[in-house]
Protein backbone atom coordinates (compact mmCIF):
# COMPACT_ATOMS: atom_id res chain seq x y z
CA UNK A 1 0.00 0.00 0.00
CA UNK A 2 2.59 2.46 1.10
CA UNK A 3 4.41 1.64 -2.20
CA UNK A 4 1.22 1.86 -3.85
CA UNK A 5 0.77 5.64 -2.54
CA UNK A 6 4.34 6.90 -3.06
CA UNK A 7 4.86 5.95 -6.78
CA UNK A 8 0.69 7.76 -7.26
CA UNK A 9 2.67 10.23 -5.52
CA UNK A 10 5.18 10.54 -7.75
CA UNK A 11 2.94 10.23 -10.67
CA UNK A 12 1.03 13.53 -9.83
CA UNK A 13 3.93 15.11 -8.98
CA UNK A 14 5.59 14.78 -12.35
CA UNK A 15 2.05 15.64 -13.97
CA UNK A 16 1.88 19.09 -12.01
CA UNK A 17 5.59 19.43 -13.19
CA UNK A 18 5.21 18.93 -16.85
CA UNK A 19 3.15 22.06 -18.34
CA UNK A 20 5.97 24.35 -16.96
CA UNK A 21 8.91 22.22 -18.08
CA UNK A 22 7.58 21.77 -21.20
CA UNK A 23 6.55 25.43 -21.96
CA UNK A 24 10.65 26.27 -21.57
CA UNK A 25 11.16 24.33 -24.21
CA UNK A 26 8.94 25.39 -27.36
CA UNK A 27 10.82 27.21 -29.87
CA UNK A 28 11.14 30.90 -29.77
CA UNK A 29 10.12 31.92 -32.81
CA UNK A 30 7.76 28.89 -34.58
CA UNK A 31 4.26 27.95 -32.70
CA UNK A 32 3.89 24.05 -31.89
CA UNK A 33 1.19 21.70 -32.69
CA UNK A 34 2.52 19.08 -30.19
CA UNK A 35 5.68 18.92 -27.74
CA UNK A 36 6.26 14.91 -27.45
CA UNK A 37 9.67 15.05 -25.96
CA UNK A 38 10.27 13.09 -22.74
CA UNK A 39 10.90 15.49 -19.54
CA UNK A 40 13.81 13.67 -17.50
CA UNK A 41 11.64 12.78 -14.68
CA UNK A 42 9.66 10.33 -16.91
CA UNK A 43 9.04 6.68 -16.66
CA UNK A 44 7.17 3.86 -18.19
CA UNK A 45 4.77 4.71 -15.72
CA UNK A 46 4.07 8.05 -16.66
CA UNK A 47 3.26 6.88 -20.22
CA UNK A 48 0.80 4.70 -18.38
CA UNK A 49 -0.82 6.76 -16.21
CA UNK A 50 -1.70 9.01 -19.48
CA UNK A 51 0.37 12.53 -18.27
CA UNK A 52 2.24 12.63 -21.37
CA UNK A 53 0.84 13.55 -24.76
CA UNK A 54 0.81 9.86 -26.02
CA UNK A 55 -1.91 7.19 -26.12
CA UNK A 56 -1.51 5.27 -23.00
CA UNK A 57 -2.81 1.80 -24.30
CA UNK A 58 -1.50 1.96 -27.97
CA UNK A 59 -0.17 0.42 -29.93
CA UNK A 60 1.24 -2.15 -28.32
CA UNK A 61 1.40 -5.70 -27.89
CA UNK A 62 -1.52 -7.60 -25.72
CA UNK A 63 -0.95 -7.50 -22.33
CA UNK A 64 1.95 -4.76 -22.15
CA UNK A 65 2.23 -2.20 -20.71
CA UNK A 66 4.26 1.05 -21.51
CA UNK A 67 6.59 -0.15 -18.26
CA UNK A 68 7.10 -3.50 -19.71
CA UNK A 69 8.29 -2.16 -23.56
CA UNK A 70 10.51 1.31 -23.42
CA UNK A 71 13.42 2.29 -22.30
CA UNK A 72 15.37 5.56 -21.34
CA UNK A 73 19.13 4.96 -22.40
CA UNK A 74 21.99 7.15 -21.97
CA UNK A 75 23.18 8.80 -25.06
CA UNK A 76 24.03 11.90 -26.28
CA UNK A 77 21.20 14.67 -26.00
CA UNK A 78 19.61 14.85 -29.48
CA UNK A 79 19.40 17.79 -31.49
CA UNK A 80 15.54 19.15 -30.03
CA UNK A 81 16.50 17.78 -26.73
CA UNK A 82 17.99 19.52 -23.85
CA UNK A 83 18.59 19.37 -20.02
CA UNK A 84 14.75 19.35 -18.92
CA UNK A 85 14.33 16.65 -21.44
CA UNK A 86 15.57 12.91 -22.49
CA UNK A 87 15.53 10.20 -25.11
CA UNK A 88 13.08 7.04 -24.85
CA UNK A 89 13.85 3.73 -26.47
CA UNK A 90 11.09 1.41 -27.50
CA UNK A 91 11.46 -1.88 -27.91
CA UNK A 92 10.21 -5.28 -29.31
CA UNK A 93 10.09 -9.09 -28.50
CA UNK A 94 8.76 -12.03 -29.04
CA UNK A 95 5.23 -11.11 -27.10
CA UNK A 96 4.80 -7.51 -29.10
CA UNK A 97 1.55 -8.83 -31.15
CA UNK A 98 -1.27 -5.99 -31.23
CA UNK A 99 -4.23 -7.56 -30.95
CA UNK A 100 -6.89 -4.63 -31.55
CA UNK A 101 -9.70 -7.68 -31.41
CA UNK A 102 -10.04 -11.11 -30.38
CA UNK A 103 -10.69 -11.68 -34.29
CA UNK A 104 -8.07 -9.64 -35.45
CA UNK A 105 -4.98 -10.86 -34.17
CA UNK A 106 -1.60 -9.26 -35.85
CA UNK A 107 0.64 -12.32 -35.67
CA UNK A 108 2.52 -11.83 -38.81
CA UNK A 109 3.72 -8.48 -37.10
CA UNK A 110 6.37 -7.56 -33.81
CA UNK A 111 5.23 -4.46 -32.77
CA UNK A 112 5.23 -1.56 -30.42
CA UNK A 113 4.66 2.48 -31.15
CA UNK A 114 4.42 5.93 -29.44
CA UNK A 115 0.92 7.80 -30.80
CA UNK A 116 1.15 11.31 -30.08
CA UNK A 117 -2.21 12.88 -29.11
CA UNK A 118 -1.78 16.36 -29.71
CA UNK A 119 -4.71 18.48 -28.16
CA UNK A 120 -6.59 19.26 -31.46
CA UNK A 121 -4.83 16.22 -33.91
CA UNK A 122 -7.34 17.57 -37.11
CA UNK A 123 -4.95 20.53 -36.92
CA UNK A 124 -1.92 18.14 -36.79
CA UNK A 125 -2.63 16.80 -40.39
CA UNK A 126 -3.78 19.82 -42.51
CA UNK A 127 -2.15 23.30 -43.31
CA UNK A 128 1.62 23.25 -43.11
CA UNK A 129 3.07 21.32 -40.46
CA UNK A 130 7.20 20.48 -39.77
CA UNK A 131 7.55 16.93 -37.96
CA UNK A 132 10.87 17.19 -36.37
CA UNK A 133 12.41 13.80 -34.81
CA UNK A 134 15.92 12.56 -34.23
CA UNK A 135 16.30 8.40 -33.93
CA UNK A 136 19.29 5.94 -33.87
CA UNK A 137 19.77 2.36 -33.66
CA UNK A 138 20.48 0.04 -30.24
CA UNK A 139 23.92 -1.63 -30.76
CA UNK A 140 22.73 -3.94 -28.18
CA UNK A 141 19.04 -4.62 -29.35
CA UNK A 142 20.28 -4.86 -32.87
CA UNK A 143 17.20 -5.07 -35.64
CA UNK A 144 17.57 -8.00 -38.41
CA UNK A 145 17.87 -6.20 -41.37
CA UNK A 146 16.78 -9.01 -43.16
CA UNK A 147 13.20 -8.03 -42.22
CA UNK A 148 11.55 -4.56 -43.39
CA UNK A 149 10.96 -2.05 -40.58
CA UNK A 150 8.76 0.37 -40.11
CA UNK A 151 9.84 3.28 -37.73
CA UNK A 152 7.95 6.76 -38.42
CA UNK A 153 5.18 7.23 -40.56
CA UNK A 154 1.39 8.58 -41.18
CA UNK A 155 -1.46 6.48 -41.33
CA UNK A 156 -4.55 7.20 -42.85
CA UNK A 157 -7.68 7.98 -40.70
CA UNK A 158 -9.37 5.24 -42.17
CA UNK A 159 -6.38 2.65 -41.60
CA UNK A 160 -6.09 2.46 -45.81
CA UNK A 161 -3.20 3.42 -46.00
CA UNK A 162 0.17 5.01 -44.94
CA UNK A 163 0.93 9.01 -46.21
CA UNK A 164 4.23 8.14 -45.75
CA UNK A 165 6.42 6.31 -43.86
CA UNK A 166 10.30 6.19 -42.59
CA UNK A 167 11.66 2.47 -42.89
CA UNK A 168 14.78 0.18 -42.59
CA UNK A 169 15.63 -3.34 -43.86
CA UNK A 170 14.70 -5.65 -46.68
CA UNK A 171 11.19 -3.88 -47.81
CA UNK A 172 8.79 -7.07 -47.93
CA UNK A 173 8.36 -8.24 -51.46
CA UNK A 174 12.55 -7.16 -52.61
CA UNK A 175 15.97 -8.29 -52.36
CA UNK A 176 17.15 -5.44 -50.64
CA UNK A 177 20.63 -4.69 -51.61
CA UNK A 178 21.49 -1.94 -49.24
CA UNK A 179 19.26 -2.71 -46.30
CA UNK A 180 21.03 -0.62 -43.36
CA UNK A 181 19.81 2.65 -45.04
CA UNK A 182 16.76 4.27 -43.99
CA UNK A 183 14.19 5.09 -46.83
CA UNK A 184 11.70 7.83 -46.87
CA UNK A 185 8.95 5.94 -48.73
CA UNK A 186 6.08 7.71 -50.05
CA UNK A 187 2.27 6.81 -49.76
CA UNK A 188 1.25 3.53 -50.24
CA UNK A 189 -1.19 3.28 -52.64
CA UNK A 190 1.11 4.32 -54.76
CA UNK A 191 2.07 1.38 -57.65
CA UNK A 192 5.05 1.01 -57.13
CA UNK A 193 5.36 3.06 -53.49
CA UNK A 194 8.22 5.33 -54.17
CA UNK A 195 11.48 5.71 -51.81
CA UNK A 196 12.09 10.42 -51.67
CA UNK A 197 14.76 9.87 -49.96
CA UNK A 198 17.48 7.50 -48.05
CA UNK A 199 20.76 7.35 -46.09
CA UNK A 200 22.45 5.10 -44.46
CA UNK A 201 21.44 4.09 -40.95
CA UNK A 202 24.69 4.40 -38.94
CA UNK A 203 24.78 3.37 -35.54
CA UNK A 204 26.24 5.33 -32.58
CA UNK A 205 25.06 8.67 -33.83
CA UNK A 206 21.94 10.66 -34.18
CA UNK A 207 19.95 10.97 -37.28
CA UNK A 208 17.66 14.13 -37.25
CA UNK A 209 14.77 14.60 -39.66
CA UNK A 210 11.94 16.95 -40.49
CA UNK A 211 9.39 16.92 -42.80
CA UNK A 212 7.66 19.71 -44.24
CA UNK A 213 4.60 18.43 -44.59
CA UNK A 214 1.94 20.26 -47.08
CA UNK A 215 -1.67 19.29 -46.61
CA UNK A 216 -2.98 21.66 -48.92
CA UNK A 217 -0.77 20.94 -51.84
CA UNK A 218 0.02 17.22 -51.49
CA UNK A 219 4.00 17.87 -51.03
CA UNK A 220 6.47 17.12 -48.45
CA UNK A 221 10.59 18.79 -48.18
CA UNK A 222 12.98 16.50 -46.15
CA UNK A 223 15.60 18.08 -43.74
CA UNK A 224 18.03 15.77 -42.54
CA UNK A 225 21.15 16.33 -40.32
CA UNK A 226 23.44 13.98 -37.76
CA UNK A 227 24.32 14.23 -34.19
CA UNK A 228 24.07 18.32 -33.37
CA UNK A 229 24.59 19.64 -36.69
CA UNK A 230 21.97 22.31 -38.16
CA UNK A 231 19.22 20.16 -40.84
CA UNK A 232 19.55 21.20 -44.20
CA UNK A 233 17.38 20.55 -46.98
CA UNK A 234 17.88 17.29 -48.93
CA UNK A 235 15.24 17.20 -51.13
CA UNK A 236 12.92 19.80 -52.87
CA UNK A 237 8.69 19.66 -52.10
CA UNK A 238 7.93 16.13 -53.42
CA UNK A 239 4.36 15.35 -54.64
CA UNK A 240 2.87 12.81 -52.28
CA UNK A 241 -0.89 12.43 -51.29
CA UNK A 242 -0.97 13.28 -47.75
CA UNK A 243 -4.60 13.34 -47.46
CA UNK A 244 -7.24 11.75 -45.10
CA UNK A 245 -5.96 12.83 -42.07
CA UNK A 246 -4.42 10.61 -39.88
CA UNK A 247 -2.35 9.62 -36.92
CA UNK A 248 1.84 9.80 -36.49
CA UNK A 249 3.36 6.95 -34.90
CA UNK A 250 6.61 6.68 -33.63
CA UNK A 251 7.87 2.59 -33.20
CA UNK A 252 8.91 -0.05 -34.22
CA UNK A 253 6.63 -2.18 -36.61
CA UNK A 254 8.46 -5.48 -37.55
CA UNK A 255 7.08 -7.37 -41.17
CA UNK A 256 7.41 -10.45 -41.67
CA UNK A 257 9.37 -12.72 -44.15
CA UNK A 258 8.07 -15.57 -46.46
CA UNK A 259 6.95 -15.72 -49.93
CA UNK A 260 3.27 -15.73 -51.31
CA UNK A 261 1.85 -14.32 -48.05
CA UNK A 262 -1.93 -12.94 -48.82
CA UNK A 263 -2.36 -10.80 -45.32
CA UNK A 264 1.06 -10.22 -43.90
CA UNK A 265 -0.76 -9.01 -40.78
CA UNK A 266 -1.52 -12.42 -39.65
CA UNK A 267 0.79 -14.69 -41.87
CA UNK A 268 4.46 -15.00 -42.33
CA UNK A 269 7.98 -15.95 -40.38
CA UNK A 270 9.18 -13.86 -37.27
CA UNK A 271 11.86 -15.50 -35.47
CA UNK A 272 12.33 -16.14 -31.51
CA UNK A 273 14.25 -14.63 -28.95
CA UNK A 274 13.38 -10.93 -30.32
CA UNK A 275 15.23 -7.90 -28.12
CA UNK A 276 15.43 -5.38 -30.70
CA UNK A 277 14.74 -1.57 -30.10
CA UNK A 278 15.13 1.79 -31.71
CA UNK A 279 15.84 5.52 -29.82
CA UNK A 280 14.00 8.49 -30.21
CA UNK A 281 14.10 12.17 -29.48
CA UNK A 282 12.79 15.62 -30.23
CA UNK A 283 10.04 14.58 -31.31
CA UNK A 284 7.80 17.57 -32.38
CA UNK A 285 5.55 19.27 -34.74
CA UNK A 286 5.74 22.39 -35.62
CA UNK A 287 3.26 25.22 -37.45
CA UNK A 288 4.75 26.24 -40.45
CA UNK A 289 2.07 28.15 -41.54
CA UNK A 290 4.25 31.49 -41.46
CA UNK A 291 7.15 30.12 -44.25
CA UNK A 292 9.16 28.60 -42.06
CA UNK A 293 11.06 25.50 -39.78
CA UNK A 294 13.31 25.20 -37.35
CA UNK A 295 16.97 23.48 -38.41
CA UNK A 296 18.05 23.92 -34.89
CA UNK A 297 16.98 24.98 -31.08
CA UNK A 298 16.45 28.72 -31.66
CA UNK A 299 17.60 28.95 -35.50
CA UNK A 300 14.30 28.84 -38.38
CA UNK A 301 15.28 29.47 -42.10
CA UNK A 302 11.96 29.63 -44.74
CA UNK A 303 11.55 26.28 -46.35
C-alpha cells in the first residue's frame, strides 16, 4: 500500500511538473502543434498513467504495458532535446503482437509504437506542419535487417493506407541490396510506393529529420542532419498524397518474411528470442504556416 501511494505520488507530482517544463522548451520563434519530448523525470509509468501527450494503451502488444516495452538509455542529447528533457527507447520481442480484437490478431507483425495525441490532432494533419524527430539504432538490441521495418510514418484515418512512412531493412516483397539505409517511402497506394529519400542508418550517432509536410498541396521537403549539426534541406517539395488525415506513430513495426503471403498481418515468419529496439528524441511538430522550420533549437530558415 505504502508503495502503492508513493509511486501515485510521484505520478502527480511529475504531472503538475510537466506544463511548466515543457513550456521552456517550445521554440522561440515557430508555434507548436505538439511537444512529445520526454521530460527527464519520466518513466514507463508516466506513459501509463496518461500525463504525457501519447496514447496510454496503444499500440502495443496484448498484455503490455508502456513499463514493460521502453526504455530511457543514456546517449548523447539529441538535437531538439535539452537538459529538462531525455531520449526514450522502445522496444520489441517475441510477445509484441497488437491484438486490436479477439478476431483480429496481428501475428505476422512484432510491434510496439508511441501515438502522439496532440490536443486538437485535425490541426496536426492539414495546413503546413514540420515533424521534427531525431532516432538511432540500439547496438545492443540490434534489428535483423533481413526483415523490413517500419519506424515513423502517417497512417490514414481510415487505416487504408500510410501518407508516408520512414523504414529500414529488406522492404517485404525485394531483395534489398542496401538494407542498413533508412528510406523515406512515399504513400502507399502508390504502384510502385516510391522511396524520396534515403541514407544510411549508422549506428552510434543521431539521425535528425523533419518533414515539411503540405496538406494543402500534397507535397512534403525532407531536412536531414546527424548528431548536433543544423538540418539542411535534402530534397525539394515532393508530390505525395498526404490526405485523409491521420495519426503519427513513432515505433517499431516489424514485417514479416516468407513468400506468397496474402495478409502479412496475420501470416508470415518472425523468429524467436526478439530484443530489438530503436531511440528516439525531439520529437515535435511544428506550425509552419508562417514560411518557415526550425533546423536547430532557436535557428528557423523559410523552407
Amino acid at each position: 500500500m505504502l508503495s502503492h501511494l508513493t509511486t501515485t505520488l510521484s505520478l502527480l507530482s511529475l504531472a503538475s511538473a510537466l506544463p511548466s517544463t515543457l513550456s521552456h522548451q517550445k521554440s522561440p520563434s515557430i508555434p507548436l502543434v505538439f511537444d512529445g519530448r520526454v521530460p527527464k523525470a519520466a518513466t514507463g509509468a508516466t506513459f501509463d498513467a496518461g500525463l504525457l501527450p501519447y496514447n496510454a494503451k496503444y499500440d502495443l502488444g496484448a498484455n503490455l504495458t508502456w513499463s514493460d516495452v521502453l526504455l530511457f538509455p543514456k546517449v548523447q542529447t539529441s538535437l531538439f532535446d535539452n537538459s529538462s528533457t531525455k531520449a526514450v527507447e522502445v522496444t520489441i520481442d517475441d510477445r509484441a503482437i497488437f491484438t486490436p480484437s479477439p478476431t483480429n490478431v496481428q501475428a505476422g507483425f512484432r510491434r510496439n509504437e508511441l501515438l502522439p495525441q496532440p490536443a486538437n490532432a485535425t490541426y496536426a494533419t492539414t495546413g503546413i506542419k514540420t515533424l521534427h524527430f531525431s532516432l538511432q539504432p540500439d547496438s545492443h538490441r540490434r534489428l535483423n535487417y533481413s526483415h523490413e521495418y517500419q519506424l515513423v510514418w502517417l497512417e490514414s484515418q481510415d487505416y487504408s493506407a500510410d501518407q508516408f512512412s520512414l523504414n529500414v531493412g529488406t522492404i517485404f516483397g525485394t531483395k534489398e541490396a542496401h538494407p542498413k539505409r533508412l528510406q523515406l517511402r512515399g504513400t502507399s497506394n502508390a504502384s510502385p510506393q516510391q522511396t524520396l529519400w534515403s541514407a544510411p542508418f549508422d549506428e552510434g550517432v543521431w539521425h535528425n529529420l523533419a518533414l515539411v509536410l503540405d496538406f494543402n498541396k500534397n507535397a512534403l521537403k525532407v531536412y536531414y542532419s546527424k548528431e548536433c549539426e543544423k538540418l539542411e534541406a535534402v530534397t525539394g517539395f515532393i508530390s505525395n498524397d498526404l490526405s485523409n488525415l491521420g495519426q503519427y506513430h513513432f515505433g517499431i513495426l516489424k514485417k514479416p518474411t516468407g513468400q506468397n503471403l496474402t495478409d502479412i498481418t496475420r501470416q508470415g515468419f518472425q523468429g524467436k528470442g526478439i530484443h530489438e529496439g530503436i531511440v528516439y528524441g525531439g520529437i515535435l511538430e511544428e506550425d509552419s504556416k508562417g514560411g518557415s522550420l526550425s533546423v536547430a533549437p532557436g535557428k528557423a530558415v523559410k523552407y
